[in-house]
C-alpha atoms as a PDB file:
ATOM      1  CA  UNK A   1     -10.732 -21.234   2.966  1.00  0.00           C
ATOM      2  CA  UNK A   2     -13.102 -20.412   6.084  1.00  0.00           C
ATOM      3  CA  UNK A   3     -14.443 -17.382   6.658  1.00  0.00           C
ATOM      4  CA  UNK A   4     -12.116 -15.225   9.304  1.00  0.00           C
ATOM      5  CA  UNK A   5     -14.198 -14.659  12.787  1.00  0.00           C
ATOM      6  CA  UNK A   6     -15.299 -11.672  12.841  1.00  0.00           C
ATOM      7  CA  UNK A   7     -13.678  -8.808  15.179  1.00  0.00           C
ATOM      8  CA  UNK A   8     -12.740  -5.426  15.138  1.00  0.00           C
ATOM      9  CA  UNK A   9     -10.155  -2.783  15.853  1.00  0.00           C
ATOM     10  CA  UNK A  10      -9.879   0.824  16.759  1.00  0.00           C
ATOM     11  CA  UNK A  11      -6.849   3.570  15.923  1.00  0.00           C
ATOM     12  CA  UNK A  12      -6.782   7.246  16.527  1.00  0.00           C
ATOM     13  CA  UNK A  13      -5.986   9.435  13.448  1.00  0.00           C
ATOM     14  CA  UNK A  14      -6.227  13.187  12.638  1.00  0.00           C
ATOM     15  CA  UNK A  15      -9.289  14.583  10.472  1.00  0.00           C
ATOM     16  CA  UNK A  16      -8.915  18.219   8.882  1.00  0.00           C
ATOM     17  CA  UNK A  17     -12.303  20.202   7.459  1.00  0.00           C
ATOM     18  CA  UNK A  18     -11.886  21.967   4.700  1.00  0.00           C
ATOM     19  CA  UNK A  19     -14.772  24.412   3.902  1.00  0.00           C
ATOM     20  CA  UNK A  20     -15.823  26.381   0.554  1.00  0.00           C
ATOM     21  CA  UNK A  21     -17.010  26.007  -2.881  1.00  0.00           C
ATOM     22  CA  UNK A  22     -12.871  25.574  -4.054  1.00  0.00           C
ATOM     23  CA  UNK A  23     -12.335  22.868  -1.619  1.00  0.00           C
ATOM     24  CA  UNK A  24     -12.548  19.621  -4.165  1.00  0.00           C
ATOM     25  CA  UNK A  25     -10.592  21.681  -6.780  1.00  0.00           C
ATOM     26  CA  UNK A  26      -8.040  22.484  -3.963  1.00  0.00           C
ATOM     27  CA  UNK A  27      -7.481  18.575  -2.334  1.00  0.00           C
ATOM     28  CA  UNK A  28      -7.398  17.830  -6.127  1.00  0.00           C
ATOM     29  CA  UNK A  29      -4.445  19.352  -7.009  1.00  0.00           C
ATOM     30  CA  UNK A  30      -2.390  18.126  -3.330  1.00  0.00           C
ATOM     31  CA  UNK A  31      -3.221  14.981  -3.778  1.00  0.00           C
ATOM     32  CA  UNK A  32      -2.782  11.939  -6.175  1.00  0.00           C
ATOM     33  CA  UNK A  33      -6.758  10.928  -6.292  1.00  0.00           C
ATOM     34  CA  UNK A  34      -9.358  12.508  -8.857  1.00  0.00           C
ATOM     35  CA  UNK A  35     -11.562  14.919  -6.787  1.00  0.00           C
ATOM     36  CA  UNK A  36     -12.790  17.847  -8.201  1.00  0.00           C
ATOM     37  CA  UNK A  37     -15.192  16.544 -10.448  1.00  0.00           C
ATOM     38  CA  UNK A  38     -16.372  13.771  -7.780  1.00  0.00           C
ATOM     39  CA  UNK A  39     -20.010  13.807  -6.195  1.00  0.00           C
ATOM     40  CA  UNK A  40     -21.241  14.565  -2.548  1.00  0.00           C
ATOM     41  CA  UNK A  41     -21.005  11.407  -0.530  1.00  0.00           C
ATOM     42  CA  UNK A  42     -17.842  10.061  -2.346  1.00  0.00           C
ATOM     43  CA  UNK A  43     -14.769   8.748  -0.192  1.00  0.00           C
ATOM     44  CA  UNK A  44     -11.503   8.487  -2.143  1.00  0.00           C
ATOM     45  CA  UNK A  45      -8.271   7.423  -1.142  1.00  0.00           C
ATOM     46  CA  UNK A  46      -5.672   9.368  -1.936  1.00  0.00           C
ATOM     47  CA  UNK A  47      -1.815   9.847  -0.931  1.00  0.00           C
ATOM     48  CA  UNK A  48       0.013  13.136   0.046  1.00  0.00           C
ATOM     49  CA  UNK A  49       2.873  13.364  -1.709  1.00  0.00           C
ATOM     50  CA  UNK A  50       6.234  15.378  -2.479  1.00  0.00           C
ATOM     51  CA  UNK A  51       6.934  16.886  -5.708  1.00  0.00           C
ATOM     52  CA  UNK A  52       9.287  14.294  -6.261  1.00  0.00           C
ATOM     53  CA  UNK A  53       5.933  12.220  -5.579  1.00  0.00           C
ATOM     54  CA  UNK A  54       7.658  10.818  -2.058  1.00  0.00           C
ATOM     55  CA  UNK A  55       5.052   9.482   0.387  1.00  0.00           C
ATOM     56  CA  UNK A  56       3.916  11.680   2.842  1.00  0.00           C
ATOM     57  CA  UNK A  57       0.901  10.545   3.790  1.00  0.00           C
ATOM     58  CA  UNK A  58      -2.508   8.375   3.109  1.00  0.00           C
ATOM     59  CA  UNK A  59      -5.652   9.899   3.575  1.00  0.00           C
ATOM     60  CA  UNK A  60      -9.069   9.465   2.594  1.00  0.00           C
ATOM     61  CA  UNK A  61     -11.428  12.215   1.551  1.00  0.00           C
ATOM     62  CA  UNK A  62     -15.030  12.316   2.259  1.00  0.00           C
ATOM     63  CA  UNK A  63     -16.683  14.995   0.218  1.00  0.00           C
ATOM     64  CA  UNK A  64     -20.254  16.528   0.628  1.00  0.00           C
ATOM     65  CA  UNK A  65     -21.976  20.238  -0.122  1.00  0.00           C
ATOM     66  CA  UNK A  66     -20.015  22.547   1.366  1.00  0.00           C
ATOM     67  CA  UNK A  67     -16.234  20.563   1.159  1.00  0.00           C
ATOM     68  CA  UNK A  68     -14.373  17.740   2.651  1.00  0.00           C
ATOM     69  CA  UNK A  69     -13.170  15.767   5.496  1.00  0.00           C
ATOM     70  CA  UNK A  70      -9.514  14.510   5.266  1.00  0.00           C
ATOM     71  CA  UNK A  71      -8.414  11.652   7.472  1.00  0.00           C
ATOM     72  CA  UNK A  72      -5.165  10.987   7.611  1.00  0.00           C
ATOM     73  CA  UNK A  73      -4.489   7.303   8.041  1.00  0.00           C
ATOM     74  CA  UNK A  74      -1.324   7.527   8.086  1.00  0.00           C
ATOM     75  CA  UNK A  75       1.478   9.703   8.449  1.00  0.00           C
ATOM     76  CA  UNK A  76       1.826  13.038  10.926  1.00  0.00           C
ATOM     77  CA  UNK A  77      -1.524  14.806  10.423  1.00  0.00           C
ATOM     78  CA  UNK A  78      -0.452  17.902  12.319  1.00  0.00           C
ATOM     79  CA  UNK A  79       2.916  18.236   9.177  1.00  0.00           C
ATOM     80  CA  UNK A  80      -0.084  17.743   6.723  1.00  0.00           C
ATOM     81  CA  UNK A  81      -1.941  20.740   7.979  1.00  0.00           C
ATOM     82  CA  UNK A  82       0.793  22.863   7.791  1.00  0.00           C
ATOM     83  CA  UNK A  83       1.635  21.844   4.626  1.00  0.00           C
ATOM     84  CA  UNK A  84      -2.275  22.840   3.146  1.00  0.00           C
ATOM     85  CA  UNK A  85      -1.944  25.697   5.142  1.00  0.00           C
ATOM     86  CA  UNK A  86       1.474  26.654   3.376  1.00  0.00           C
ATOM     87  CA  UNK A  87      -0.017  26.397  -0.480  1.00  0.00           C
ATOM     88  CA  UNK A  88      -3.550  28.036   0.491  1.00  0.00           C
ATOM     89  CA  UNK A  89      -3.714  30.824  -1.179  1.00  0.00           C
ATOM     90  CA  UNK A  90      -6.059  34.310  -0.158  1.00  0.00           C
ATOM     91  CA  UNK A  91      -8.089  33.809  -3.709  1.00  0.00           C
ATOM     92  CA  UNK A  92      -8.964  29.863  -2.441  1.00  0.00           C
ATOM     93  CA  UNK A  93     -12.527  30.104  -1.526  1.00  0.00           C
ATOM     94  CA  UNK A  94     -11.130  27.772   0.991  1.00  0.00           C
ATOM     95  CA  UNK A  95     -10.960  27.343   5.187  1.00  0.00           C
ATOM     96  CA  UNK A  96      -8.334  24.720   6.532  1.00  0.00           C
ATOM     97  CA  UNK A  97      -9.998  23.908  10.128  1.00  0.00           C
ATOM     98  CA  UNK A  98      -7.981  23.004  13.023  1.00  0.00           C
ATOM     99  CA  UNK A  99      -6.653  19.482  12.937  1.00  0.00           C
ATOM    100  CA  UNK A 100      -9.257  17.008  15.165  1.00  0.00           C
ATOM    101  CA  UNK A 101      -8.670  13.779  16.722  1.00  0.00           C
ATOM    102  CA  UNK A 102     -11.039  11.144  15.626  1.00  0.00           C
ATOM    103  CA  UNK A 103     -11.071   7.159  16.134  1.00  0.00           C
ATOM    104  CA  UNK A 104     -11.551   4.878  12.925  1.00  0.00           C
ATOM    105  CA  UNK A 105     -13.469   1.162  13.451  1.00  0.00           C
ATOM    106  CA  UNK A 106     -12.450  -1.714  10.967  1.00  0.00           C
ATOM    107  CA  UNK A 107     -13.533  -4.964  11.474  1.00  0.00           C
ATOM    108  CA  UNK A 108     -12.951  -8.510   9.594  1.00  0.00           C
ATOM    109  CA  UNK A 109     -15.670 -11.139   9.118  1.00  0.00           C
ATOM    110  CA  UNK A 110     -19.226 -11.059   7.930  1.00  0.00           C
ATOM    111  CA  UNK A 111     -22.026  -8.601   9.877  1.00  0.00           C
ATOM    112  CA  UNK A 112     -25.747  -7.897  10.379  1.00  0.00           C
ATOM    113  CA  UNK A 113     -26.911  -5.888   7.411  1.00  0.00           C
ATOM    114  CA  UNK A 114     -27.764  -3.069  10.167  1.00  0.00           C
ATOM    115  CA  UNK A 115     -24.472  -2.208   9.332  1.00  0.00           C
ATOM    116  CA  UNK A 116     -25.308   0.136   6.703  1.00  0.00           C
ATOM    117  CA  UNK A 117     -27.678   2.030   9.034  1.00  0.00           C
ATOM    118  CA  UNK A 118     -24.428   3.003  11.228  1.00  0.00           C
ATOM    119  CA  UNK A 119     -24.512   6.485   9.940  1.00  0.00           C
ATOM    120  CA  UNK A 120     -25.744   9.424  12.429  1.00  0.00           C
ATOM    121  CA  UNK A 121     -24.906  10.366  16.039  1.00  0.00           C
ATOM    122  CA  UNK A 122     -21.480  11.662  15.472  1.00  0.00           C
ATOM    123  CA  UNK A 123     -20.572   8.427  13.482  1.00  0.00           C
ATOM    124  CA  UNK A 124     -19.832   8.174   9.541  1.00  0.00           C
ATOM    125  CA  UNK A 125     -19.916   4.908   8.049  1.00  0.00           C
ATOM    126  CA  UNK A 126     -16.989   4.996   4.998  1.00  0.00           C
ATOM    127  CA  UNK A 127     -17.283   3.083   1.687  1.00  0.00           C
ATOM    128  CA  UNK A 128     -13.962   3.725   0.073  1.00  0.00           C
ATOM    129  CA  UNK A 129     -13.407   1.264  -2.935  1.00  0.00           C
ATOM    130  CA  UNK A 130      -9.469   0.274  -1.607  1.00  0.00           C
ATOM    131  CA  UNK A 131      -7.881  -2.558   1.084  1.00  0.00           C
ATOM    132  CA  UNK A 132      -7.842  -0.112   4.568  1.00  0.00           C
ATOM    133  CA  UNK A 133      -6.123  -3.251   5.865  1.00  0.00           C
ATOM    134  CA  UNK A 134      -9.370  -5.649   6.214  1.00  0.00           C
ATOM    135  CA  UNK A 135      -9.952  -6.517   2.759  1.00  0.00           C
ATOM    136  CA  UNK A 136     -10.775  -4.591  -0.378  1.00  0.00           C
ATOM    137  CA  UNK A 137     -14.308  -2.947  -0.300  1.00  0.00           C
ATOM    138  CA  UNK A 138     -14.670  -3.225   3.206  1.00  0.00           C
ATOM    139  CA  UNK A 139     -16.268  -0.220   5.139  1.00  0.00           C
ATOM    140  CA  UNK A 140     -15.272   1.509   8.169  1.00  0.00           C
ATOM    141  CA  UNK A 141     -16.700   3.309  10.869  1.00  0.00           C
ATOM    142  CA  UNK A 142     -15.773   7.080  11.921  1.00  0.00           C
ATOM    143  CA  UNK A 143     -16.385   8.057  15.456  1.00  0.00           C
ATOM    144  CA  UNK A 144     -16.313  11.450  16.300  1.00  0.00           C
ATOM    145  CA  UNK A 145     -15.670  12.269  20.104  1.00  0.00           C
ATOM    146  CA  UNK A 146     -18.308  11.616  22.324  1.00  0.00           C
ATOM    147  CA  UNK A 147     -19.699   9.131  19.999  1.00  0.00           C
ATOM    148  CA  UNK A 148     -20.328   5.138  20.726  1.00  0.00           C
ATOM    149  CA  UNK A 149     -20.063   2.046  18.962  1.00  0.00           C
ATOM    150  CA  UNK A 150     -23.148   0.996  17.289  1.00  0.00           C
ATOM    151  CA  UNK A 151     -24.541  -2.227  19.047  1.00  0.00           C
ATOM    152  CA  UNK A 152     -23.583  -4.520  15.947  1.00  0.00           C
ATOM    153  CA  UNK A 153     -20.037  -3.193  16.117  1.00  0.00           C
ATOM    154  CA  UNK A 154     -20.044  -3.015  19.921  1.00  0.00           C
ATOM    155  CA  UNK A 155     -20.928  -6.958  19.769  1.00  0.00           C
ATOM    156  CA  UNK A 156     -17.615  -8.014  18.098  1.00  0.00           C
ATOM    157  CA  UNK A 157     -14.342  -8.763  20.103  1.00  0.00           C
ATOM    158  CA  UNK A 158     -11.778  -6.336  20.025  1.00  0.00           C
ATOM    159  CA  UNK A 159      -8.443  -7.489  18.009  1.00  0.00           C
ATOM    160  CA  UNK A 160      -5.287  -7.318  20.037  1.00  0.00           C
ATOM    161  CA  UNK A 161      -2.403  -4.668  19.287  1.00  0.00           C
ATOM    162  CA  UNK A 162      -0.269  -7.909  17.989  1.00  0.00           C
ATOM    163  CA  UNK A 163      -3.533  -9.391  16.073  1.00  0.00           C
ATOM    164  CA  UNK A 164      -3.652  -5.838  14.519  1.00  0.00           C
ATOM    165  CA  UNK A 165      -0.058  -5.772  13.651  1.00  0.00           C
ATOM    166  CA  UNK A 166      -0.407  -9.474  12.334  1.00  0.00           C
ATOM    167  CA  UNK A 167      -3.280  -8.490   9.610  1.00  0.00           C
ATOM    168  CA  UNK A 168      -1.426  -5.147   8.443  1.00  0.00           C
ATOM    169  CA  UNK A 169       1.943  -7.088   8.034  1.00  0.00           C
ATOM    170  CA  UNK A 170      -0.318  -9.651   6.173  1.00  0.00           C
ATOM    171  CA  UNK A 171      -2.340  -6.991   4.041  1.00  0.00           C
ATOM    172  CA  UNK A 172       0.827  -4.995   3.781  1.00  0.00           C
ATOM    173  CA  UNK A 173      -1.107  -1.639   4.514  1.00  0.00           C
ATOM    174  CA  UNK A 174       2.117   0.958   5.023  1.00  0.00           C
ATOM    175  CA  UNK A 175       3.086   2.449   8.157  1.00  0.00           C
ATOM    176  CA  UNK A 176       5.134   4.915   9.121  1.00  0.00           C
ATOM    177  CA  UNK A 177       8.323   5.124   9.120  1.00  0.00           C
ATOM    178  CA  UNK A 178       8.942   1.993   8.136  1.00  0.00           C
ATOM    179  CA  UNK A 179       6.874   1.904   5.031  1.00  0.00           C
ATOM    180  CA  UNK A 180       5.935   5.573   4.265  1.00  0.00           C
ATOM    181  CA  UNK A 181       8.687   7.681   4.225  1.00  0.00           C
ATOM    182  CA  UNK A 182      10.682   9.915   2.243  1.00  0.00           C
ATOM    183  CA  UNK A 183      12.470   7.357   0.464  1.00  0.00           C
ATOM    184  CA  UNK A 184       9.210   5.324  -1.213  1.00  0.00           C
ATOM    185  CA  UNK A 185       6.533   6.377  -3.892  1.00  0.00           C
ATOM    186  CA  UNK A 186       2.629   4.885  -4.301  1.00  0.00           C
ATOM    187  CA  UNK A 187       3.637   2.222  -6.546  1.00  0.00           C
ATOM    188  CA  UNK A 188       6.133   0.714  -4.462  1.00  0.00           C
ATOM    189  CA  UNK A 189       4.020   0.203  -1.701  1.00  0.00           C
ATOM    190  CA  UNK A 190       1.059  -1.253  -4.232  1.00  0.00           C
ATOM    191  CA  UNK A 191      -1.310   1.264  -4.001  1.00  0.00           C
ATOM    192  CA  UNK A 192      -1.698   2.134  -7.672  1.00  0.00           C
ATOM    193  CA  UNK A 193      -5.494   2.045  -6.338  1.00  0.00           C
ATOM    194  CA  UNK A 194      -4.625   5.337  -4.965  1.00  0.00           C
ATOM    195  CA  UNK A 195      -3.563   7.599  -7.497  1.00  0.00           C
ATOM    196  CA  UNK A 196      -5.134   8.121 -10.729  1.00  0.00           C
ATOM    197  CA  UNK A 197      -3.085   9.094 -13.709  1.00  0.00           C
ATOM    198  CA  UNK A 198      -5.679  10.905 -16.039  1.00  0.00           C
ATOM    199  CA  UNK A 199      -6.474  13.539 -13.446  1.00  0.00           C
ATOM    200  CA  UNK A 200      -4.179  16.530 -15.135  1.00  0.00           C
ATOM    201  CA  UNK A 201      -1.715  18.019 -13.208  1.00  0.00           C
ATOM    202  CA  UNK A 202      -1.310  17.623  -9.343  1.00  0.00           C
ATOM    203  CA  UNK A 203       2.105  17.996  -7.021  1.00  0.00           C
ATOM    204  CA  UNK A 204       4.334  14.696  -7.659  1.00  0.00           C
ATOM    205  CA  UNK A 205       1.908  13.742 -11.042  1.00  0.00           C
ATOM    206  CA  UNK A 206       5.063  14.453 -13.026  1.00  0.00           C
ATOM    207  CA  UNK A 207       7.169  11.757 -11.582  1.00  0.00           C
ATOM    208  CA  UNK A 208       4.263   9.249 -11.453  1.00  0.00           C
ATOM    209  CA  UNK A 209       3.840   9.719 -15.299  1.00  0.00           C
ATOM    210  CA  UNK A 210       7.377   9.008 -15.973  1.00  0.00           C
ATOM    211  CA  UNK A 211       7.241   5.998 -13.216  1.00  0.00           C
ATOM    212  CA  UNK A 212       4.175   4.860 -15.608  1.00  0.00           C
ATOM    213  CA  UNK A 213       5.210   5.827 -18.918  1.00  0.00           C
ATOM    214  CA  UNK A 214       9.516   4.169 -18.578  1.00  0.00           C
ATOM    215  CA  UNK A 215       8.837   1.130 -16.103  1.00  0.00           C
ATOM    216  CA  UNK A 216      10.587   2.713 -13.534  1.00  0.00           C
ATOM    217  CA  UNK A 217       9.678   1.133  -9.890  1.00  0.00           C
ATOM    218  CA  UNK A 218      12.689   0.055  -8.784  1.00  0.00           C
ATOM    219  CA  UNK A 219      11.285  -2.054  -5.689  1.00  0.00           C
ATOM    220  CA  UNK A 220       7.998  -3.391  -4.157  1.00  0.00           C
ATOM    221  CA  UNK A 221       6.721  -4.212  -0.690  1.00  0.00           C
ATOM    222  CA  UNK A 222       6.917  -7.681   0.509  1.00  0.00           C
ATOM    223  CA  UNK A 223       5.872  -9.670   3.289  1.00  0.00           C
ATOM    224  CA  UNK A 224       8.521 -11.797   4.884  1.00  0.00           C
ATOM    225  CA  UNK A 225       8.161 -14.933   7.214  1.00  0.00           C
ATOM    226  CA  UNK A 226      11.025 -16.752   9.070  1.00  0.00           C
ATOM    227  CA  UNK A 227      10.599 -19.443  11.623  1.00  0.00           C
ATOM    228  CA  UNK A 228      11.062 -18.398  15.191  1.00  0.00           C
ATOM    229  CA  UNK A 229      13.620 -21.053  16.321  1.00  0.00           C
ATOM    230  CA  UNK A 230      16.996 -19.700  17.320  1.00  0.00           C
ATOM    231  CA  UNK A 231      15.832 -16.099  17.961  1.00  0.00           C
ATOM    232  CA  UNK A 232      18.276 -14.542  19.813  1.00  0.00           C
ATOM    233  CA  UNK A 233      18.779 -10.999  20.680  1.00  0.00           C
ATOM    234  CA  UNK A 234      21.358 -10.301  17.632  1.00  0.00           C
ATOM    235  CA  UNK A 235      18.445 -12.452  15.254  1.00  0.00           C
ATOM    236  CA  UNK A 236      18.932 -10.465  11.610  1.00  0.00           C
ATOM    237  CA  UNK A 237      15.542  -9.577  11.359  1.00  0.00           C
ATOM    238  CA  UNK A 238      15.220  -6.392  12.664  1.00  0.00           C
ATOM    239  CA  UNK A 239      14.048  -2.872  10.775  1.00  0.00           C
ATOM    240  CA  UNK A 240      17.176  -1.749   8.888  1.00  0.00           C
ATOM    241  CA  UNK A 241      18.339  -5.028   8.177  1.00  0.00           C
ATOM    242  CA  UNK A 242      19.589  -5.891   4.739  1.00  0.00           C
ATOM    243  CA  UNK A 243      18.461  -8.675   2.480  1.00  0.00           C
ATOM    244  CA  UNK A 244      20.287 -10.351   0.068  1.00  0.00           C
ATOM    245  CA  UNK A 245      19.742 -13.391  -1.898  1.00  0.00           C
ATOM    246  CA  UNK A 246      21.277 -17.123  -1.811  1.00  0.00           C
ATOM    247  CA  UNK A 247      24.080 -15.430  -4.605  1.00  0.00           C
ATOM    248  CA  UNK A 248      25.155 -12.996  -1.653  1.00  0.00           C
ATOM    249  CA  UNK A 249      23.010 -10.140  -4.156  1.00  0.00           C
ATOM    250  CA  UNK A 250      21.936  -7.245  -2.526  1.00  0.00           C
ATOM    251  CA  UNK A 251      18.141  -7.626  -2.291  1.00  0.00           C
ATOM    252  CA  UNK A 252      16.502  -4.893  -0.329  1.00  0.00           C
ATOM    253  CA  UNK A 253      15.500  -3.827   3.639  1.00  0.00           C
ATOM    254  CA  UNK A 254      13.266  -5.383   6.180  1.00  0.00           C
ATOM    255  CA  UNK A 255      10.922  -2.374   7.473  1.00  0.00           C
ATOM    256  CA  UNK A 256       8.525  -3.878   9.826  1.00  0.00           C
ATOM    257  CA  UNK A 257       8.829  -6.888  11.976  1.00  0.00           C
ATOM    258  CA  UNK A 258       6.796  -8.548  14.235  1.00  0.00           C
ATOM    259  CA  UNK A 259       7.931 -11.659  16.575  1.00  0.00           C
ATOM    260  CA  UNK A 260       5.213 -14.015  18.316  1.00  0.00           C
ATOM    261  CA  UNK A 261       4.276 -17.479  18.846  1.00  0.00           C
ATOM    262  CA  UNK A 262       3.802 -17.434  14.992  1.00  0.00           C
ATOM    263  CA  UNK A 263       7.064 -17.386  14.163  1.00  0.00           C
ATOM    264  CA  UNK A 264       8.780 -13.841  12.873  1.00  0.00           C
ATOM    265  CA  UNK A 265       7.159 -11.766   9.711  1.00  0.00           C
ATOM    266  CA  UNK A 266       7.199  -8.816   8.621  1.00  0.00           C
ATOM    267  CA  UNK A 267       7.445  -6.564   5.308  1.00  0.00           C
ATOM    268  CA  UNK A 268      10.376  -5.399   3.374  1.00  0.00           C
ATOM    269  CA  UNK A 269      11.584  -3.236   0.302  1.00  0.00           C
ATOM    270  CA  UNK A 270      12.276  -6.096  -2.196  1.00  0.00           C
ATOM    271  CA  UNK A 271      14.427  -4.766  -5.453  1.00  0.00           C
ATOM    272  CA  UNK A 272      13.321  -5.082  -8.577  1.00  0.00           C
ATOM    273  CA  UNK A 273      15.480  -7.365  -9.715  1.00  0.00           C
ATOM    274  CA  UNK A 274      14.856  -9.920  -6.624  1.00  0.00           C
ATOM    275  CA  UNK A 275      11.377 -10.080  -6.814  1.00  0.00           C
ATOM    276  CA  UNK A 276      10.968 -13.323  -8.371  1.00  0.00           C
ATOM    277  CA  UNK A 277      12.631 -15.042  -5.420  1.00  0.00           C
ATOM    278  CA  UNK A 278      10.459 -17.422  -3.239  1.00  0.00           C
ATOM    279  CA  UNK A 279      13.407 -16.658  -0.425  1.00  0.00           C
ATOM    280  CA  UNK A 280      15.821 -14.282   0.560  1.00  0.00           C
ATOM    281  CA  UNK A 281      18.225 -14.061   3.752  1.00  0.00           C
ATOM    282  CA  UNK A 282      19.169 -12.047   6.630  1.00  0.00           C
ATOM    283  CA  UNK A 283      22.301 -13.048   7.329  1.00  0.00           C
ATOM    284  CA  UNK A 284      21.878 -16.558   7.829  1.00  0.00           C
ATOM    285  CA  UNK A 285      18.055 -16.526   8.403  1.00  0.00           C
ATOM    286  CA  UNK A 286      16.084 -17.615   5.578  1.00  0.00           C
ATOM    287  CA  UNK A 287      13.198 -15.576   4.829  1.00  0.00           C
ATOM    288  CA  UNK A 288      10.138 -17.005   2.955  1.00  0.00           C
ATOM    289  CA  UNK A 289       9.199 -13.773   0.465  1.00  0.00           C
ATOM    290  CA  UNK A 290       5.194 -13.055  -0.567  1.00  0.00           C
ATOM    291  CA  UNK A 291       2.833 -10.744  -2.033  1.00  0.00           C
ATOM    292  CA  UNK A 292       0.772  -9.030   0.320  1.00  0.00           C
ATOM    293  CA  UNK A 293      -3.010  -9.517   0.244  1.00  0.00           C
ATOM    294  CA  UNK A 294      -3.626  -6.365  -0.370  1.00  0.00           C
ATOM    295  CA  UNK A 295      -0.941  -5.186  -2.309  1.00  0.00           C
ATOM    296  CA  UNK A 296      -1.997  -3.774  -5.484  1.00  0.00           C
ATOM    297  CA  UNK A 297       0.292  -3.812  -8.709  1.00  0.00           C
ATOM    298  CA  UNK A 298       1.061  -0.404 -10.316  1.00  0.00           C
ATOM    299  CA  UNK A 299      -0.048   0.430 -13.822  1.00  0.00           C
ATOM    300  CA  UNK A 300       1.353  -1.698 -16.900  1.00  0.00           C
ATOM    301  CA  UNK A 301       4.093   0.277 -17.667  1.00  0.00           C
ATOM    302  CA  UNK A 302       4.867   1.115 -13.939  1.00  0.00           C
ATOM    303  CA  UNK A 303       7.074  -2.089 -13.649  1.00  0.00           C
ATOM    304  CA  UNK A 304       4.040  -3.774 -15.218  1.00  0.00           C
ATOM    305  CA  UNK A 305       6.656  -6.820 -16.072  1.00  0.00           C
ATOM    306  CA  UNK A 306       7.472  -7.508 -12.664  1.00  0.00           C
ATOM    307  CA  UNK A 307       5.796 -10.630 -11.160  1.00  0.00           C
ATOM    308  CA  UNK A 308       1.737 -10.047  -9.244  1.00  0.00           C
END
């Protein structure tokens, strides 16, 4: 398979500071990654969840000598500031900074090793070991305001908003609503990379045990593709819609959909008990059913028997 050209994209997010010698052992217990014991320069990905271990958000924490940065990817960065805020209490030898607005760089295809000399002059380049939606492994750039692209990132064409779309639909990185809401968990959305179950006790690490320990993910994340011909303005596949399978079965819900010269695709909520069908409807549409690229399979155990 050839190499994809290489190109980039940019997306604005919200970064929080988090100052003070309890800072690790605080983001530890809020989160669903291991980060108390990790060293200065680590970047972990990590989800913000409910108690009942319900997405909130995906973030990624950059730790050094006196605390952490926490970008949130995705998900309202100003509700997960005043949730910190909230549990923060007087004894933390912790200070929750005011939310920020920085811009993340990813980029697809091979570059000039001056790459890893993109660090300094308000940029940070990240190393996280998960898919950000480019590829597993694959760095990205943090530009603080008033910083500018490197000249090796500056070089590379800029995707468009429906090439962007395209590659997340195809890496099936989660979005909100669609994707991350109140009514998914980490495994369901494959990204067991995320959360790591011998950490000890964090909010939502009881339901992620039992999820683990009784094979209880009741549906995955799918990609979906449908030929475009006959789209009309009442076509099925829109965000809501349900799927069911050639049976008439119940199947699960479309959650993102994008239409272009492509044809239609999109993701979708696939149940359990559907997942080992190559094709699935809306109404009469016939939807070819995938694995995302980047989708990662939860834990053996974690519906461990249901198909990669």
């Amino acid at each position: 398979m050839p190499a994809p050209t290489p190109a980039r994209w940019s997306s604005r997010h919200t970064l929080l500071r988090l100052e003070g010698p309890d800072s690790r052992r605080f983001l530890h217990g809020q989160s669903s990654q291991a980060i108390e014991l990790a060293q200065p320069g680590a970047c972990l990905a990590t989800c913000l969840i409910s108690a009942t271990a319900r997405m909130r958000a995906l973030a990624l924490v950059c730790l050094d000598a006196t605390g952490a940065d926490l970008l949130v990817l995705a998900g309202d960065g100003a509700a997960v500031h005043q949730a910190l805020d909230r549990v923060l209490f007087p004894a933390d030898q912790v200070r929750l900074g005011a939310p920020q607005t920085i811009t993340l760089v990813r980029w697809i295809g091979q570059l000039e090793p001056a790459a890893t000399d993109a660090a300094g002059n308000g940029t940070t380049l990240l190393q996280p070991e998960v898919d950000l939606g480019a590829g597993r492994g694959q760095a990205a750039l943090l530009l603080r305001d008033g910083a500018v692209l490197p000249d090796w990132l500056a070089a590379l064409p800029e995707l468009s908003e429906e090439q962007v779309e395209r590659l997340r639909l195809r890496q099936g990185f989660p979005a909100a609503p669609g994707e991350l809401n109140d009514g998914t968990n980490p495994f369901e959305l494959g990204l067991a990379d995320w959360v790591s179950l011998n950490k000890g006790c964090y909010v939502g690490q009881e339901t992620l045990a039992k999820l683990a320990t009784y094979d209880g993910v009741k549906q995955q994340l799918r990609h979906w593709h449908a030929d475009a011909s006959g789209t009309a303005a009442a076509d099925p596949c829109a965000v809501g819609a349900l799927l069911t399978t050639a049976a008439g079965e119940r199947a699960g819900v479309i959650t993102s959909v994008l239409s272009d010269g492509e044809g239609l695709e999109g993701l979708a909520l696939v149940r359990r008990q559907a997942l080992m069908e190559p094709e699935l409807l809306a109404g009469e549409r016939r939807l070819k059913i995938t694995t995302p690229v980047g989708f990662t399979a939860a834990p053996v155990g974690a519906g461990g028997r249901q198909p990669s």
